[in-house]
N, C-alpha and C. Protein backbone atom coordinates (compact mmCIF):
# COMPACT_ATOMS: atom_id res chain seq x y z
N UNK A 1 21.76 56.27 2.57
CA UNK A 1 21.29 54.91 2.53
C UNK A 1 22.26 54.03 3.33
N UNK A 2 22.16 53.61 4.63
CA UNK A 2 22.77 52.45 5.51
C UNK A 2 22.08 51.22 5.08
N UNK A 3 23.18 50.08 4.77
CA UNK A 3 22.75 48.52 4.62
C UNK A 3 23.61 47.96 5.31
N UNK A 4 23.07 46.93 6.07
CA UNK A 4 23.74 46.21 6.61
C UNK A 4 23.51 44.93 6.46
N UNK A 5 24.57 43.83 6.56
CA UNK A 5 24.15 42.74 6.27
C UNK A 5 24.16 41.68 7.47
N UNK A 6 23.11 41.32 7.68
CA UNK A 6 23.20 40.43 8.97
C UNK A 6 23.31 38.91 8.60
N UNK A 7 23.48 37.69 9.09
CA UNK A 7 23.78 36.37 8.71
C UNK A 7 22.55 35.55 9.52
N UNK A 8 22.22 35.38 9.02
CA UNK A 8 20.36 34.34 9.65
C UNK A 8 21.08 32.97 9.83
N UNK A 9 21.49 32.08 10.90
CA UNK A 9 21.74 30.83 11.00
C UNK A 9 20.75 30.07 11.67
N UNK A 10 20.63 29.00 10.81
CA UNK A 10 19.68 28.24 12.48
C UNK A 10 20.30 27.00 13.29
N UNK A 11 19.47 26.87 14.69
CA UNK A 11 20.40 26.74 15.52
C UNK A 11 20.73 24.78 15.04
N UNK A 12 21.81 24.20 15.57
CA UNK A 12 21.71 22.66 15.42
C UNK A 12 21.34 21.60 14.90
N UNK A 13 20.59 21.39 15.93
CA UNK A 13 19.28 20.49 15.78
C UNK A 13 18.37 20.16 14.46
N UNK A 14 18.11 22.04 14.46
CA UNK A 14 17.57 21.59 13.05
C UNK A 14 17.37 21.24 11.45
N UNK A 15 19.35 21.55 11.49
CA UNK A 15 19.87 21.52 10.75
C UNK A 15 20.24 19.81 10.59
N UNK A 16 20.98 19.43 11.87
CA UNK A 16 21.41 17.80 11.85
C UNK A 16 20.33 16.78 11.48
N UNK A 17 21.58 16.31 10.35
CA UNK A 17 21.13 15.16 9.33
C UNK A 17 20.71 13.97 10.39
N UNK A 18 19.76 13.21 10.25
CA UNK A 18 19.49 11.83 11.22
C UNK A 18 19.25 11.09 10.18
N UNK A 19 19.59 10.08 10.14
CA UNK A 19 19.11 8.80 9.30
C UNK A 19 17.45 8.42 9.78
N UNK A 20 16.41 8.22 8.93
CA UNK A 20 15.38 8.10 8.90
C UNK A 20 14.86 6.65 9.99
N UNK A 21 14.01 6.69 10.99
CA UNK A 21 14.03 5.69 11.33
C UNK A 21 12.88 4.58 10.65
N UNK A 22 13.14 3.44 10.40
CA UNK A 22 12.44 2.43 9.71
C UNK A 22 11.52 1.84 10.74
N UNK A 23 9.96 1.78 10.08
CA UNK A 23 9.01 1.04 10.86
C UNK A 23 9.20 -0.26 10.59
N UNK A 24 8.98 -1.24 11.72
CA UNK A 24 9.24 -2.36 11.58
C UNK A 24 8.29 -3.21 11.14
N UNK A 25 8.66 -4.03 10.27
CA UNK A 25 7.47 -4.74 9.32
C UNK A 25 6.92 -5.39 9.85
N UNK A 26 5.56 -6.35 10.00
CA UNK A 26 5.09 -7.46 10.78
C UNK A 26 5.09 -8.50 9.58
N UNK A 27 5.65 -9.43 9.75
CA UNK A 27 5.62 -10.44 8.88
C UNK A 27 4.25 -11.53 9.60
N UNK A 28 3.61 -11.92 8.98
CA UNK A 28 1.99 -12.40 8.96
C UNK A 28 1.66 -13.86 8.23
N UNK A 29 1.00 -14.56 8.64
CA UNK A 29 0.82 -16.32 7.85
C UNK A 29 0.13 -15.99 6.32
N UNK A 30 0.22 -16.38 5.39
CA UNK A 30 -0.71 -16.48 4.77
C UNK A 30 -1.77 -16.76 4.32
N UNK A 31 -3.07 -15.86 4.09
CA UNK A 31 -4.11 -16.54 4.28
C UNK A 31 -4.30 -17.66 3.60
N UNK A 32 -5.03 -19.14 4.08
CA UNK A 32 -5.93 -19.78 3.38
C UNK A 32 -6.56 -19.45 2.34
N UNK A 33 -7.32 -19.88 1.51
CA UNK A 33 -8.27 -19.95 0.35
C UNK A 33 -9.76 -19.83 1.15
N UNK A 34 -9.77 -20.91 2.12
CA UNK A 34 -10.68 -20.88 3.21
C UNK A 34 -11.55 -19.83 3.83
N UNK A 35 -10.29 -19.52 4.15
CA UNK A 35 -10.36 -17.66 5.10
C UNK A 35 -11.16 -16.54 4.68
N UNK A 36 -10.94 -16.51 3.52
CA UNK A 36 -11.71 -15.54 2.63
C UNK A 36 -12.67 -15.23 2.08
N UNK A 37 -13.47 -14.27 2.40
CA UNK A 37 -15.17 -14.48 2.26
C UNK A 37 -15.48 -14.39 0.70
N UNK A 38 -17.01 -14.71 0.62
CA UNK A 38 -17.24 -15.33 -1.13
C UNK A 38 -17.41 -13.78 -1.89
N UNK A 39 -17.99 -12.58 -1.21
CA UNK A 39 -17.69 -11.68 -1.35
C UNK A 39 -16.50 -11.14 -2.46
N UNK A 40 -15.33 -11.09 -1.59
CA UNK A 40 -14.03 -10.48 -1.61
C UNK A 40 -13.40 -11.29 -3.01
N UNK A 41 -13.78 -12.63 -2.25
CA UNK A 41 -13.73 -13.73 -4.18
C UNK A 41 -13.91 -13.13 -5.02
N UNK A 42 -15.05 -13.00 -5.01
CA UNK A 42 -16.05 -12.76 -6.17
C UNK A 42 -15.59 -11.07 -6.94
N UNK A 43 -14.90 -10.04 -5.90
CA UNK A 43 -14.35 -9.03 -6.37
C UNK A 43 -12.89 -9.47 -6.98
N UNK A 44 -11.87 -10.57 -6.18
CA UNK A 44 -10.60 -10.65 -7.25
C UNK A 44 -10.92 -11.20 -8.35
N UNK A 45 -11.51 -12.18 -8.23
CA UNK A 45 -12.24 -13.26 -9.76
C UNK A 45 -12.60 -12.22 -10.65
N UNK A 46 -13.33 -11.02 -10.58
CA UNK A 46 -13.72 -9.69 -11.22
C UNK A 46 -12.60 -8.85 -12.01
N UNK A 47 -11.83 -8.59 -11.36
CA UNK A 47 -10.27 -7.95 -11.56
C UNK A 47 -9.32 -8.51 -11.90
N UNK A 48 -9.42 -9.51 -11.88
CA UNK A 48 -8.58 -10.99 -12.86
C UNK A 48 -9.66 -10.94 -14.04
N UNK A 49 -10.42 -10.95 -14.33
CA UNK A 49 -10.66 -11.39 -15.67
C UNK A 49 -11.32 -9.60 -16.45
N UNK A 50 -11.25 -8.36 -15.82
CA UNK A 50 -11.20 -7.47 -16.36
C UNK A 50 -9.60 -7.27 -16.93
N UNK A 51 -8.93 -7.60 -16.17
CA UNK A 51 -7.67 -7.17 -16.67
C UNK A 51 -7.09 -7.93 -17.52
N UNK A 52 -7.70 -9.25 -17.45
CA UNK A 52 -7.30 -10.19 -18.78
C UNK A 52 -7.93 -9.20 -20.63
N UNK A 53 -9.28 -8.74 -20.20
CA UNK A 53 -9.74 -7.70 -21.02
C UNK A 53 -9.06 -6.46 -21.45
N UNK A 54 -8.38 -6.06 -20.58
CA UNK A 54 -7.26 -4.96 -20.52
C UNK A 54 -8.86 -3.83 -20.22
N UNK A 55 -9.54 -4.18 -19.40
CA UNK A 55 -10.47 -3.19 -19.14
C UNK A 55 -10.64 -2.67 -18.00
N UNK A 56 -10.41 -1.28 -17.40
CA UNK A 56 -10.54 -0.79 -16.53
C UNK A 56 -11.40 -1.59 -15.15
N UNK A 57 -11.05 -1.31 -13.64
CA UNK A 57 -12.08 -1.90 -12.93
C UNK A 57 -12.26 -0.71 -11.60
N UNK A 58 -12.99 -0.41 -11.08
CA UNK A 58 -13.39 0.00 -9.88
C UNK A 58 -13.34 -0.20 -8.54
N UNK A 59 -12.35 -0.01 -8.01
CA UNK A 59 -12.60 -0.74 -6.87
C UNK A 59 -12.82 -0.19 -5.40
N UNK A 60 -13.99 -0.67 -4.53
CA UNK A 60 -14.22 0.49 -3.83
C UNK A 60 -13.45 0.70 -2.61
N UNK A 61 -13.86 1.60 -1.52
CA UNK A 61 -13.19 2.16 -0.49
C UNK A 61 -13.50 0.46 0.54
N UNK A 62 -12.03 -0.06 0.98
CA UNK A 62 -12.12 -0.62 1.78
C UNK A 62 -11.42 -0.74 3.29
N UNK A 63 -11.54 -1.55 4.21
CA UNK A 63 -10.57 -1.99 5.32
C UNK A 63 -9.19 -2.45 4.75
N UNK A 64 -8.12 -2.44 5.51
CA UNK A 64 -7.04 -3.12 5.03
C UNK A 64 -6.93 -4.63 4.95
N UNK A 65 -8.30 -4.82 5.58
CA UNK A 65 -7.79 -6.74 6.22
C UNK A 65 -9.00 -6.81 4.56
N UNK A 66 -9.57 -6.29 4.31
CA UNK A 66 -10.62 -7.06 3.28
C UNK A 66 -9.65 -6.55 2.22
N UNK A 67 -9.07 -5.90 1.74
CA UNK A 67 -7.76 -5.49 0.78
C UNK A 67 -6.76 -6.70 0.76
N UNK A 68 -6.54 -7.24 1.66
CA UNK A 68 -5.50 -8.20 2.09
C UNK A 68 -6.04 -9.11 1.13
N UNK A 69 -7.65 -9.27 1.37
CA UNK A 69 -8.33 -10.73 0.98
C UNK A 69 -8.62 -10.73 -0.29
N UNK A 70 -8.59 -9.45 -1.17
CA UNK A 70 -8.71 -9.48 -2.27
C UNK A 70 -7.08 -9.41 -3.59
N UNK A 71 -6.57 -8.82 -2.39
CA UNK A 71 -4.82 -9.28 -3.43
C UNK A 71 -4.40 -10.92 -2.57
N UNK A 72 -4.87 -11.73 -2.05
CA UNK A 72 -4.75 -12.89 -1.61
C UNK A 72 -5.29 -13.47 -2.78
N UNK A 73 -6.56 -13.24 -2.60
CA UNK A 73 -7.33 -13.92 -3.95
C UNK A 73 -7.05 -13.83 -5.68
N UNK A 74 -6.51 -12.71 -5.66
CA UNK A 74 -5.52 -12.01 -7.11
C UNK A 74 -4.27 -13.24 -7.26
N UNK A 75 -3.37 -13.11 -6.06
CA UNK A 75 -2.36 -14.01 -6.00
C UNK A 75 -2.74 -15.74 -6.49
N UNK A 76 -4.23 -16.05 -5.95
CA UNK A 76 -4.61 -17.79 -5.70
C UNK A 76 -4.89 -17.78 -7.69
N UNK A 77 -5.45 -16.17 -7.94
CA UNK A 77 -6.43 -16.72 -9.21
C UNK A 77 -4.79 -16.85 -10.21
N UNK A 78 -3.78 -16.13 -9.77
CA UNK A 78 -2.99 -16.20 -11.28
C UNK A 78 -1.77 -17.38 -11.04
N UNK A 79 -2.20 -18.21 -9.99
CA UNK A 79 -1.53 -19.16 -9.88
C UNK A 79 -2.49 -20.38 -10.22
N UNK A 80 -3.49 -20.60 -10.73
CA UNK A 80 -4.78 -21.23 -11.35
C UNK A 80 -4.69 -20.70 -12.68
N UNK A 81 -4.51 -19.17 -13.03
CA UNK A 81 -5.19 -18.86 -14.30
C UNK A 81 -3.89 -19.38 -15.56
């Protein structure tokens, strides 16, 4: 029975540590009250007062800019509610 022991290294590169690089944020105006369609309202006004219920809500598959308009509208209602 011959064993031999060989040493597996890998090379550099893929070993060297890099500090992660950071995407740079876009800082953006805030929307108006205006801006925001009656729609998207009508879904935070929904989710503000389910959660005042402590009751589950649904919310469906959207764009990021109509997402925007509905935690905009979250933000307007609990500064009113």
């Amino acid at each position: 029975m011959n064993t031999e022991a060989q040493i597996i290294a890998s090379s550099a590169p893929l070993v060297k540590s890099e500090t992660a690089k950071k995407h740079p944020r876009i800082v953006r105006e805030p929307l108006n009250s205006q801006d925001i369609t009656v729609p998207l309202k009508a879904l935070g006004r929904h989710i503000a007062k389910c959660q005042r219920k402590r009751q589950s809500v649904r919310v469906p598959a959207m764009r990021s800019s109509e997402l925007g308009q509905v935690l905009r509208t979250l933000e307007l209602k609990r500064a009113y509610a």
